[in-house]
Protein backbone atom coordinates (compact mmCIF):
# COMPACT_ATOMS: atom_id res chain seq x y z
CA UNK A 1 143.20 139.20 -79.86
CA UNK A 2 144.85 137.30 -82.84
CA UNK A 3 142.29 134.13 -82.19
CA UNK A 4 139.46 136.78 -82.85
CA UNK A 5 140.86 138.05 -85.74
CA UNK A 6 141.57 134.84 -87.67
CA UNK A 7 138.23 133.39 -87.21
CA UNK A 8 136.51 136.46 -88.57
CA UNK A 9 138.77 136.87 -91.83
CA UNK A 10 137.88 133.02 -92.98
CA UNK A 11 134.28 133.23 -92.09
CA UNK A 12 133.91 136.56 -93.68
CA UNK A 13 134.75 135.24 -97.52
CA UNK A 14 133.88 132.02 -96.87
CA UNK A 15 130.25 131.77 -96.32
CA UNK A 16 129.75 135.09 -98.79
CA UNK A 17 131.70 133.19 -101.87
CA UNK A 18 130.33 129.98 -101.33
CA UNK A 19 126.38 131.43 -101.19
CA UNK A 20 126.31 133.03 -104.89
CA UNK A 21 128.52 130.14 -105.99
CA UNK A 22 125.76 127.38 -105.61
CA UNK A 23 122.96 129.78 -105.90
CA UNK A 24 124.26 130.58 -109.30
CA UNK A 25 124.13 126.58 -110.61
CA UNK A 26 121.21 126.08 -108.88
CA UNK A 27 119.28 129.47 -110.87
CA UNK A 28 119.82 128.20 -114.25
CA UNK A 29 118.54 125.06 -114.19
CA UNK A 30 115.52 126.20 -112.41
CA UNK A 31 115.30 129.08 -115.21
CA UNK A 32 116.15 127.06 -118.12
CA UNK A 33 113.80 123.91 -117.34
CA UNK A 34 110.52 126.51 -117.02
């Protein structure tokens, strides 16, 4: 039960951090170029 647990706390805020982190570089220079 503790192996299931750890994997799902790190994957949880991983993925969702890292998503908005380089889709927020990647937006303004697509918006600012335009």
């Amino acid at each position: 039960m503790q192996l299931r647990v750890k994997p799902k706390r790190p994957l949880g805020p991983t993925p969702v951090k890292q998503l908005p982190a380089l889709q927020a570089p990647y937006d303004t220079p697509l918006a600012k170029a335009p």
